[in-house]
C-alpha atoms as a PDB file:
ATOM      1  CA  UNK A   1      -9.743  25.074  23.420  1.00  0.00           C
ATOM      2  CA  UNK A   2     -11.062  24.379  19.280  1.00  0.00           C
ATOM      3  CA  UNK A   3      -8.634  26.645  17.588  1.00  0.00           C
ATOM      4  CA  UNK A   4      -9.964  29.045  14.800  1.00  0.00           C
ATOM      5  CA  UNK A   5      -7.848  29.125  12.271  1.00  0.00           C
ATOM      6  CA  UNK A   6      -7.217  32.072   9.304  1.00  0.00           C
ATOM      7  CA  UNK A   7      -7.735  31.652   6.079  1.00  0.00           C
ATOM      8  CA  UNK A   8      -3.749  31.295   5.630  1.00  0.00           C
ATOM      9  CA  UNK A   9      -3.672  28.414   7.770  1.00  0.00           C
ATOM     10  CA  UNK A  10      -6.511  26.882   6.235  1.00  0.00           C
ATOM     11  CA  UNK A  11      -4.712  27.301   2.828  1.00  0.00           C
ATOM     12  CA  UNK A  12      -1.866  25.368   4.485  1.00  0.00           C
ATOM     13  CA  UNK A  13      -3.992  22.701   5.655  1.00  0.00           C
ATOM     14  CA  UNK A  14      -5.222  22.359   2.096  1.00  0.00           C
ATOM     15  CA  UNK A  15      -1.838  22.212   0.562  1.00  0.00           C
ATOM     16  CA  UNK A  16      -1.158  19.263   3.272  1.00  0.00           C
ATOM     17  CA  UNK A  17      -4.072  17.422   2.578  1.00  0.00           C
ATOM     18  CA  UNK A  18      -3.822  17.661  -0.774  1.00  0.00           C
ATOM     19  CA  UNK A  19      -0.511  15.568  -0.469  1.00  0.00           C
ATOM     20  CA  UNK A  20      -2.615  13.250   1.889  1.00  0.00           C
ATOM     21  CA  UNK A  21      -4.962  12.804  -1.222  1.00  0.00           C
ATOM     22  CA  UNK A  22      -2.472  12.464  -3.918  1.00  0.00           C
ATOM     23  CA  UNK A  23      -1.107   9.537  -1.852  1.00  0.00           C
ATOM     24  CA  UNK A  24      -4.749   7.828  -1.390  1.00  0.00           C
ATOM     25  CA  UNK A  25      -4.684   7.820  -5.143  1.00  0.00           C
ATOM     26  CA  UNK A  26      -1.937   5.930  -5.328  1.00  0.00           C
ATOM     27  CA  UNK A  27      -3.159   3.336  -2.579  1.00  0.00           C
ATOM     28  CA  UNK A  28      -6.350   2.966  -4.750  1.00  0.00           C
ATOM     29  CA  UNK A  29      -4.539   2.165  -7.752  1.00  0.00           C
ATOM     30  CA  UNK A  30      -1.861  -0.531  -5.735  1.00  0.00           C
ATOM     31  CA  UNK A  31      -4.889  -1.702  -3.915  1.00  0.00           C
ATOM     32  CA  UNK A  32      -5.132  -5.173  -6.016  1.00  0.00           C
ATOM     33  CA  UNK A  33      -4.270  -8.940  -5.343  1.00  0.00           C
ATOM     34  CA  UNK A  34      -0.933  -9.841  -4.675  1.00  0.00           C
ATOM     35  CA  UNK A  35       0.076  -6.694  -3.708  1.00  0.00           C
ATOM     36  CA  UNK A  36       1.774  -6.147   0.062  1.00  0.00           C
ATOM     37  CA  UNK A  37       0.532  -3.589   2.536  1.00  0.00           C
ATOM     38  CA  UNK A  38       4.378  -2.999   3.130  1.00  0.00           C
ATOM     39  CA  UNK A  39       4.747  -2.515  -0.645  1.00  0.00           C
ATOM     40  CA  UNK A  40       2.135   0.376  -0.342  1.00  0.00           C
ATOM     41  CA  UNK A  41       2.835   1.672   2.669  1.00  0.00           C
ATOM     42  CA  UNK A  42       7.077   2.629   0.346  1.00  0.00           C
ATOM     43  CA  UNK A  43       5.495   3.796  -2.214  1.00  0.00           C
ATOM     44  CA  UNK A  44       2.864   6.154  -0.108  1.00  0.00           C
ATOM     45  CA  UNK A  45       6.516   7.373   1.241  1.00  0.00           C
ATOM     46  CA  UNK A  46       8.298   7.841  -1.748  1.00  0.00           C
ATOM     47  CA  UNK A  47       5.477  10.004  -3.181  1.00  0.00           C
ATOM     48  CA  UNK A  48       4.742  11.856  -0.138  1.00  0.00           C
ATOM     49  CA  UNK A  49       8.540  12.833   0.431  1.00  0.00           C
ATOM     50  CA  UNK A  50       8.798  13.474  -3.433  1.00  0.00           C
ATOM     51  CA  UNK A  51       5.896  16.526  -2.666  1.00  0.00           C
ATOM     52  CA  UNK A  52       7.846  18.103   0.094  1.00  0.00           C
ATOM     53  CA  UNK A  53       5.693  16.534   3.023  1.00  0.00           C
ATOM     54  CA  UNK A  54       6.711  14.509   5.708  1.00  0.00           C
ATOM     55  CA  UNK A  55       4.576  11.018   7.036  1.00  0.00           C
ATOM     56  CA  UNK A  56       2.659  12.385  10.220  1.00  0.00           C
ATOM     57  CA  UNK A  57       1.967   8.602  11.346  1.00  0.00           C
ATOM     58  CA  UNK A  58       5.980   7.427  11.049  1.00  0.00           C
ATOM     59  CA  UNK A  59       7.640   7.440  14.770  1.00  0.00           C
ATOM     60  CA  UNK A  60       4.439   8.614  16.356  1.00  0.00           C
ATOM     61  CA  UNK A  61       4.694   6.821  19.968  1.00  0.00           C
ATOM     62  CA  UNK A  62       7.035   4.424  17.851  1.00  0.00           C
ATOM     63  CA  UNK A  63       4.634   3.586  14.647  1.00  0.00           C
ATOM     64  CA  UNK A  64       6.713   2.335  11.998  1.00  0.00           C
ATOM     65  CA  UNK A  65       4.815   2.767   9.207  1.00  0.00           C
ATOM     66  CA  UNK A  66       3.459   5.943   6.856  1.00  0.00           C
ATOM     67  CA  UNK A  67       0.251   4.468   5.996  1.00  0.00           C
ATOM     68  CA  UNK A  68      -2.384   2.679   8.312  1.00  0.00           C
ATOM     69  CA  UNK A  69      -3.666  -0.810   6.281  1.00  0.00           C
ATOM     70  CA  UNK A  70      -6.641  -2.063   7.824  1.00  0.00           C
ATOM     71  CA  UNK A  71      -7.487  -5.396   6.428  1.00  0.00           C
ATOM     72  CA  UNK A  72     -11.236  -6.647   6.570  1.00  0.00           C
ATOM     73  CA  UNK A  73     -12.130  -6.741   9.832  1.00  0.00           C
ATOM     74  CA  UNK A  74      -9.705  -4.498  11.167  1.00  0.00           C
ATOM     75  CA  UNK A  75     -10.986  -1.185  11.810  1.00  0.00           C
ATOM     76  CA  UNK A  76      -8.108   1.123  11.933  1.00  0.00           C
ATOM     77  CA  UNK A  77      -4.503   1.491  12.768  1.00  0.00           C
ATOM     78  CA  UNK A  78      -3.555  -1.697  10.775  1.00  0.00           C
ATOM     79  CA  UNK A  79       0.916  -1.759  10.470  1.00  0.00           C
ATOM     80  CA  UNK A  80       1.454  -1.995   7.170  1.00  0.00           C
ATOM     81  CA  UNK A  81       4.176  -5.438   6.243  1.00  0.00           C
ATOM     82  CA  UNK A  82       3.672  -8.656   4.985  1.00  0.00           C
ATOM     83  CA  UNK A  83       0.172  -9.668   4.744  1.00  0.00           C
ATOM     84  CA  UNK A  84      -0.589  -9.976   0.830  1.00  0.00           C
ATOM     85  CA  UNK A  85      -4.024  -8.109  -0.283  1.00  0.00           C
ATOM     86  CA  UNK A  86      -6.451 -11.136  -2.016  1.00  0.00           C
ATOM     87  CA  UNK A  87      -9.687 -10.934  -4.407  1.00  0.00           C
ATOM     88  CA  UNK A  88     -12.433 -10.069  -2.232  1.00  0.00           C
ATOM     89  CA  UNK A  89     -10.784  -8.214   0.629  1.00  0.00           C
ATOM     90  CA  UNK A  90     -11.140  -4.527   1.218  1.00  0.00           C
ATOM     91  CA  UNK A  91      -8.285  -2.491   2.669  1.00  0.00           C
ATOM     92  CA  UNK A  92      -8.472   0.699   4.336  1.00  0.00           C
ATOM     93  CA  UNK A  93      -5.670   3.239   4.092  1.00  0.00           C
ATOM     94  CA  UNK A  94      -5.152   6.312   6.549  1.00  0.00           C
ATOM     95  CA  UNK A  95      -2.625   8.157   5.127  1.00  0.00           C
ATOM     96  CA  UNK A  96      -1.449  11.674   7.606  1.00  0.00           C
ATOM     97  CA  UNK A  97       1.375  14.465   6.544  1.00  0.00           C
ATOM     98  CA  UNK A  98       2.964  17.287   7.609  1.00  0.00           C
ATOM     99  CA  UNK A  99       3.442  19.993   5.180  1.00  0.00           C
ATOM    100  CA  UNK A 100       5.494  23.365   6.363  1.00  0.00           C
ATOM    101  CA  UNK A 101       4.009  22.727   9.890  1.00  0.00           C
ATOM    102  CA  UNK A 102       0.660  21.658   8.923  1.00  0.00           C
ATOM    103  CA  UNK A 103      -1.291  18.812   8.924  1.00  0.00           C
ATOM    104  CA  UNK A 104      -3.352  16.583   6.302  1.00  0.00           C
ATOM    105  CA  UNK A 105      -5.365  13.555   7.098  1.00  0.00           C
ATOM    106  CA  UNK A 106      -7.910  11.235   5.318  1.00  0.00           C
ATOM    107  CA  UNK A 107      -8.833   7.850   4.803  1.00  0.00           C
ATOM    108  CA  UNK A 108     -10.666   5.248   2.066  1.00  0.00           C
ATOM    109  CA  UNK A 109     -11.516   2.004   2.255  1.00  0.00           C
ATOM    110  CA  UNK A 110     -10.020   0.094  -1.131  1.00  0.00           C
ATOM    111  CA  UNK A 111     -12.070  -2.643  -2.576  1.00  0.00           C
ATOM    112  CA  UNK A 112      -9.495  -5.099  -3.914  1.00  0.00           C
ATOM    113  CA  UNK A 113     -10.852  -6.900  -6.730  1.00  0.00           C
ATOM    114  CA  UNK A 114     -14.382  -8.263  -6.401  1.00  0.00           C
ATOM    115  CA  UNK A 115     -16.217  -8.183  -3.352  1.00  0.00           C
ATOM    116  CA  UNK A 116     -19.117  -9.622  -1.481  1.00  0.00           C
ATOM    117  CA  UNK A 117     -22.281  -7.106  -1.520  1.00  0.00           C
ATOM    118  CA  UNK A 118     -22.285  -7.011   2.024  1.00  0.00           C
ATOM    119  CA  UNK A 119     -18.955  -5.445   1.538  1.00  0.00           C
ATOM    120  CA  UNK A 120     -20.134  -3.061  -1.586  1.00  0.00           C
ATOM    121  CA  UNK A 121     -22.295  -1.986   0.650  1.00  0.00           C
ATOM    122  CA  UNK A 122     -20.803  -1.410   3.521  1.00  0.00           C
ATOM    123  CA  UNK A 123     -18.100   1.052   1.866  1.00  0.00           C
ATOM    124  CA  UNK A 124     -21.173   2.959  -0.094  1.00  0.00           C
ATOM    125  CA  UNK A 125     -22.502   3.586   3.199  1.00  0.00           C
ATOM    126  CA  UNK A 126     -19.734   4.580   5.289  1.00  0.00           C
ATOM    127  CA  UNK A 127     -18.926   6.549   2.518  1.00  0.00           C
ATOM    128  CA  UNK A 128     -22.665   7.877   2.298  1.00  0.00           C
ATOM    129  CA  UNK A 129     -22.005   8.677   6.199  1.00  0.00           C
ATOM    130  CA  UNK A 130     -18.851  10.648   5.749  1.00  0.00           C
ATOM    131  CA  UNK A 131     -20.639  13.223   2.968  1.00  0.00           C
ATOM    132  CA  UNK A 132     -23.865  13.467   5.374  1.00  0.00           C
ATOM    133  CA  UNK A 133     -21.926  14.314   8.291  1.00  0.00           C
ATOM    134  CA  UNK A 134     -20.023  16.740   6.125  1.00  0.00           C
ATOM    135  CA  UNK A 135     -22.953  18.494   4.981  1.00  0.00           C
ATOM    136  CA  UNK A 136     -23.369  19.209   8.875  1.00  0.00           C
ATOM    137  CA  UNK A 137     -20.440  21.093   9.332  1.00  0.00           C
ATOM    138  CA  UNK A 138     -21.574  24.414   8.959  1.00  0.00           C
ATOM    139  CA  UNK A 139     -21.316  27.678  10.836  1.00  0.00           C
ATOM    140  CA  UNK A 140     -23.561  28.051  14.057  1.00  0.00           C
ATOM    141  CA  UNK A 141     -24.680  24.013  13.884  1.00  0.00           C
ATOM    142  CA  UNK A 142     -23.601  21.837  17.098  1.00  0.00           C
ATOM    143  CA  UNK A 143     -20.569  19.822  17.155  1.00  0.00           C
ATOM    144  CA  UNK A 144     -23.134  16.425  17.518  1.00  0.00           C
ATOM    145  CA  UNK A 145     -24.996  17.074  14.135  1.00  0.00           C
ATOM    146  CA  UNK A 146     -22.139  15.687  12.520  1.00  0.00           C
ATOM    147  CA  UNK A 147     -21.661  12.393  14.976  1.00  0.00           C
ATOM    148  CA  UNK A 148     -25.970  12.326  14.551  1.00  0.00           C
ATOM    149  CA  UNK A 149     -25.199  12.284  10.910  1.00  0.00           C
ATOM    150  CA  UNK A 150     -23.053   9.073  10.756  1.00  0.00           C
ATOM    151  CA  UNK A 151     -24.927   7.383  13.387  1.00  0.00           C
ATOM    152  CA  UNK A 152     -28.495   7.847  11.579  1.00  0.00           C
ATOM    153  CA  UNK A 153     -26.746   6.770   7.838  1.00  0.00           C
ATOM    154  CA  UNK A 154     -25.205   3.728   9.369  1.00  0.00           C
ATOM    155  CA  UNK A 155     -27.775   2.207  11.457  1.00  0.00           C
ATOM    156  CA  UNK A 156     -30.504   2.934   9.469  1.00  0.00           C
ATOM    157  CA  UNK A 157     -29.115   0.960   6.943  1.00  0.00           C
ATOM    158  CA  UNK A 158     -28.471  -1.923   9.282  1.00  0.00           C
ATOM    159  CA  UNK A 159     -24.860  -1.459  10.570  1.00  0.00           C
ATOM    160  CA  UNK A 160     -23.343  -0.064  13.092  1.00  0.00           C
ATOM    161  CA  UNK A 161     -20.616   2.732  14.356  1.00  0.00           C
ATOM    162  CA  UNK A 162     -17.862   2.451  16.546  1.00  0.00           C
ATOM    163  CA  UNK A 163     -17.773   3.890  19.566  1.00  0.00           C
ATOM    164  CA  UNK A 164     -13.827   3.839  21.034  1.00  0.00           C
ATOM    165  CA  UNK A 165     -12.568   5.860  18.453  1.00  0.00           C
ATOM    166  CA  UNK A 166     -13.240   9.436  17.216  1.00  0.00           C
ATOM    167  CA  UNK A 167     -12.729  11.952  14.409  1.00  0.00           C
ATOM    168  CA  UNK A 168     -10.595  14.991  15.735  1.00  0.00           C
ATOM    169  CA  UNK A 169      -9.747  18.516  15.534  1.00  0.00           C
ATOM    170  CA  UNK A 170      -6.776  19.202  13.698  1.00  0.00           C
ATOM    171  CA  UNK A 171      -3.923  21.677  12.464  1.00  0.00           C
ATOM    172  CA  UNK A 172      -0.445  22.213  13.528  1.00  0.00           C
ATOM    173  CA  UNK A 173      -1.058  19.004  15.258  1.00  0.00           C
ATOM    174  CA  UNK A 174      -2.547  15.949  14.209  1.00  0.00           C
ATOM    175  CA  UNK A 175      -5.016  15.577  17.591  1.00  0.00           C
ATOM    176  CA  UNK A 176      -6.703  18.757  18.383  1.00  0.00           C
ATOM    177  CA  UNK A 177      -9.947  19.556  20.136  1.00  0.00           C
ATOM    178  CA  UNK A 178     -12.661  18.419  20.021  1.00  0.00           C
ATOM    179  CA  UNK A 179     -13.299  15.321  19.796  1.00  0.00           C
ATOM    180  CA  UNK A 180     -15.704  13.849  17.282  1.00  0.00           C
ATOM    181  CA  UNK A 181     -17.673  10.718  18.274  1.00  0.00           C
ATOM    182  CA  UNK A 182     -19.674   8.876  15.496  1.00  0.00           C
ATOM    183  CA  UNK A 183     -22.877   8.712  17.254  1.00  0.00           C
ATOM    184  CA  UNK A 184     -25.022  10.834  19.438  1.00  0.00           C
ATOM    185  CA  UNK A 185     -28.073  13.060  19.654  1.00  0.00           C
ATOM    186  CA  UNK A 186     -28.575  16.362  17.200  1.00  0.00           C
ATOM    187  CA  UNK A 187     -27.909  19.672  18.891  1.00  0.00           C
ATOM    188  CA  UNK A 188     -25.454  18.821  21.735  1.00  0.00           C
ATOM    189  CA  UNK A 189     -21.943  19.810  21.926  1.00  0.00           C
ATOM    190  CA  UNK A 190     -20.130  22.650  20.752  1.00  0.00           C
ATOM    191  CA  UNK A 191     -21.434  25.395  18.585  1.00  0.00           C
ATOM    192  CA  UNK A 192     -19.485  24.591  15.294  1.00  0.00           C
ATOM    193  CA  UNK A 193     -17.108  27.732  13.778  1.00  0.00           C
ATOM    194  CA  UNK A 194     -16.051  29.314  11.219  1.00  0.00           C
ATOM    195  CA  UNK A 195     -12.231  28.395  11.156  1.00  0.00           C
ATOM    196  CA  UNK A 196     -12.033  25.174  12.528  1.00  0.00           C
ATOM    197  CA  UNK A 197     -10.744  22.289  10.987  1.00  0.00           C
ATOM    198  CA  UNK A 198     -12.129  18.979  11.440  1.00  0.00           C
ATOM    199  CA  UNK A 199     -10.834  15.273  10.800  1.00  0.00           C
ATOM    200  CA  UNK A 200     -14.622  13.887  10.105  1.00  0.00           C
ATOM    201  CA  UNK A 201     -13.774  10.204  10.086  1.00  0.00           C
ATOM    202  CA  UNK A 202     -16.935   7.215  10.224  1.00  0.00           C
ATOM    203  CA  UNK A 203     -15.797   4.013  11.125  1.00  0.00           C
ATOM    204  CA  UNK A 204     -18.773   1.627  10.330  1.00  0.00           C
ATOM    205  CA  UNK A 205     -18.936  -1.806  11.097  1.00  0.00           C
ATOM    206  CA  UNK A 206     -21.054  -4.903   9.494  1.00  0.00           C
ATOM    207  CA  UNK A 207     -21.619  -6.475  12.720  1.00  0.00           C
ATOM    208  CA  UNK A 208     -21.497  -5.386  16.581  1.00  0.00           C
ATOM    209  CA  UNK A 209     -19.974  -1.932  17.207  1.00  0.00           C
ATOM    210  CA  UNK A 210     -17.369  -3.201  19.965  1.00  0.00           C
ATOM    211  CA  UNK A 211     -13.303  -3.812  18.946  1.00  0.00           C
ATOM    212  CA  UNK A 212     -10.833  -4.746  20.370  1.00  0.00           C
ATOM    213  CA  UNK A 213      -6.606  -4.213  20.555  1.00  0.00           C
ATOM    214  CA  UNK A 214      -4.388  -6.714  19.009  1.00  0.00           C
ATOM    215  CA  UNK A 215      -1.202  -7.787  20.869  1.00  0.00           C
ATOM    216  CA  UNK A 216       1.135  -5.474  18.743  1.00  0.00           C
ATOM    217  CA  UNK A 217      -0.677  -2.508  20.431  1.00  0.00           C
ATOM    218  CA  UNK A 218      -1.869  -0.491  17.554  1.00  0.00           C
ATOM    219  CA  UNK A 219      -4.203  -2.726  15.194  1.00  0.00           C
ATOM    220  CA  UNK A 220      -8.083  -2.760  16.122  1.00  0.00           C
ATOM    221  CA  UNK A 221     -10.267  -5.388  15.106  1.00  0.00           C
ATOM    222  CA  UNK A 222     -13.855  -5.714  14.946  1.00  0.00           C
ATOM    223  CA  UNK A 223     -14.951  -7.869  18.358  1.00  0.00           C
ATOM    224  CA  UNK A 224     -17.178 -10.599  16.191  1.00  0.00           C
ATOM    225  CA  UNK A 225     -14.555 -10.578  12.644  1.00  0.00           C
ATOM    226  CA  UNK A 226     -17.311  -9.024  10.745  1.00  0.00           C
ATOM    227  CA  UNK A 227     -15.692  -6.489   8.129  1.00  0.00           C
ATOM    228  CA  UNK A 228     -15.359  -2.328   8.746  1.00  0.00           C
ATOM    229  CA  UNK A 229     -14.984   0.660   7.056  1.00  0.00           C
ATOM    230  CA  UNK A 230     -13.196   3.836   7.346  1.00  0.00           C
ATOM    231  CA  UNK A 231     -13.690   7.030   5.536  1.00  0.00           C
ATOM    232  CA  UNK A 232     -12.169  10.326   6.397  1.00  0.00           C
ATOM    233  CA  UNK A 233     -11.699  13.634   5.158  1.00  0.00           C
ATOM    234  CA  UNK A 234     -10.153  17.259   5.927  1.00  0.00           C
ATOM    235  CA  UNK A 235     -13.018  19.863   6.547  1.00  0.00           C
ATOM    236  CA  UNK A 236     -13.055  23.580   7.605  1.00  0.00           C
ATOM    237  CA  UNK A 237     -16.208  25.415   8.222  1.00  0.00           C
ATOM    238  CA  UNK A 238     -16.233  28.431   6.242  1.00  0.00           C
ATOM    239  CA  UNK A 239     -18.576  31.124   5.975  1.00  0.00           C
ATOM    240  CA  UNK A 240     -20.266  29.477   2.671  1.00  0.00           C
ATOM    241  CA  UNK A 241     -20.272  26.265   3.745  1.00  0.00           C
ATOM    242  CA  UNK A 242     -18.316  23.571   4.610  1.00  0.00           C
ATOM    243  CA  UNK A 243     -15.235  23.046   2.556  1.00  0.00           C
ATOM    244  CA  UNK A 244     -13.391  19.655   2.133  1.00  0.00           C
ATOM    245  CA  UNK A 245      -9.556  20.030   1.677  1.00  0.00           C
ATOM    246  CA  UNK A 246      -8.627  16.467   1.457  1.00  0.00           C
ATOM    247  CA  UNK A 247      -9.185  16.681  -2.326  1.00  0.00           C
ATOM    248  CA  UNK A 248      -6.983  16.596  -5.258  1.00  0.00           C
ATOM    249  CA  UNK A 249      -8.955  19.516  -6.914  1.00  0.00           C
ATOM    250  CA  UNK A 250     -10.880  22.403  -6.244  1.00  0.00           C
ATOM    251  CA  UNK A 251     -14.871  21.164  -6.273  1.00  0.00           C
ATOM    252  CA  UNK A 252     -14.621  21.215  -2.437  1.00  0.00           C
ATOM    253  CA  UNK A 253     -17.453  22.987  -1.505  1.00  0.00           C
ATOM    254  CA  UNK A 254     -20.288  20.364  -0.254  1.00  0.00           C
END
C-alpha cells in the first residue's frame, strides 16, 4: 500500500530533510582535492547529530557509514574511508536521517575541482532530469510520468539511466511503496496522490546503463567505468503542486 500522509507528517518529513540538506551543504563545501570520503562522511555525522537527527544509512543491514560517496564511476552506495577526492573527479553524496521518527533523503553529485565537460554535463543533466521528473509529481498524474521524465531528459541528451535501482516511497521508513524506476512509458502505474511522499532519485550514466556489485557488497559501479550521476530529492504531492522538502529554505514549490 502508498501511504497518504497528513499534512503533520509531511511537516515532519520536511524538518528531516531539511537536516538531510543542511548536511549536503556541507559535503559540497568539503567536496575538494585532498579531502577523504571518511573525513566527510564525520563531519556529515557530527552535524547531523548536532541537529537532533540520527544517520538513517549507519547499521542498516550492517552499513558503516552516514553518508554514501560514490566516486566517478560508481553509481551509488559508495562506503565512505580512505580513498582521497582528486581535481577532476566528481563525488556523489546520499546523505538519509531520521528525525522524531521520520525520514529525510537526498542526494548531489559534487564536482571536485575542475572537470571534464563530459562530466559538466553529465551532472547538468541528471540534475535537469531530477527537476523534470519533479514537475511530474502532481495530483491525479501516473506514477510513470515521473520515471518517463528522467528517461526522455537523459537519453535525449545522449546518456543513459539505470535500470537496477529505483527511487522509493518514503516516511516513517526509509523504503516505502512504490517503487520508482527511471525509465518507462507516460501514463502507466499508479495514479499519483495527494499525500505521498516520494524519494525521486535519477541515476544517469555516461555510458551503458548496466552496473554491477563490488566485492564489499554495497558499492555499484558502472559495467564499462564510464562516470554516473545521482540526484535526489524529498517530494510530496500536494494539492498546489508538487513540493520539494529536501531544501534548506522555503522556495519549494516547483
Amino acid at each position: 500500500m502508498i501511504a497518504l500522509r497528513t499534512p503533520r507528517e509531511i511537516e515532519l518529513c520536511s524538518e528531516a530533510s531539511r537536516i538531510v540538506a543542511a548536511v549536503l551543504e556541507l559535503m559540497g563545501e568539503m567536496a575538494r582535492p585532498g579531502m577523504t570520503t571518511g573525513e566527510m562522511d564525520a563531519e556529515a555525522e557530527a552535524l547531523m547529530r548536532a541537529m537532533g537527527a540520527e544517520p538513517l544509512w549507519k547499521g542498516f543491514r550492517g552499513y558503516p557509514g552516514t553518508i554514501c560517496a560514490s566516486v566517478n564511476e560508481e553509481v551509488v552506495h559508495g562506503i565512505p574511508g580512505e580513498r582521497v577526492l582528486r581535481e577532476g573527479d566528481i563525488v556523489s553524496i546520499d546523505v538519509g536521517s531520521r528525525y522524531r521518527g521520520y525520514c529525510g533523503d537526498s542526494a548531489r553529485t559534487f564536482a571536485v575541482g575542475a572537470v571534464s565537460s563530459e562530466a559538466r554535463r553529465l551532472l547538468e543533466v541528471t540534475e535537469r532530469a531530477l527537476t523534470a521528473a519533479i514537475a511530474k509529481a502532481v495530483d491525479g498524474g501516473r506514477l510513470s510520468d515521473i520515471s518517463h521524465a528522467i528517461q526522455v531528459e537523459a537519453e535525449e541528451a545522449g546518456f543513459s539511466v539505470v535500470r537496477d535501482y529505483v527511487g522509493h516511497g518514503i516516511g516513517s521508513a526509509m523504503h516505502e511503496e512504490p517503487q520508482i524506476p527511471n525509465f518507462g512509458p507516460p501514463g502507466e502505474g499508479p495514479k499519483l496522490r495527494q499525500g505521498m511522499i516520494l524519494a525521486i532519485e535519477p541515476m544517469v550514466n555516461a555510458g551503458g546503463w548496466q552496473v554491477k556489485l563490488l566485492d564489499d557488497g554495497w558499492t555499484v559501479v558502472t559495467a564499462d567505468g564510464g562516470l554516473s550521476a545521482h540526484f535526489e530529492h524529498e517530494v510530496a504531492i500536494m494539492g498546489d503542486g508538487p513540493k520539494v522538502l529536501s531544501v534548506l529554505d522555503d522556495e519549494s514549490e516547483v
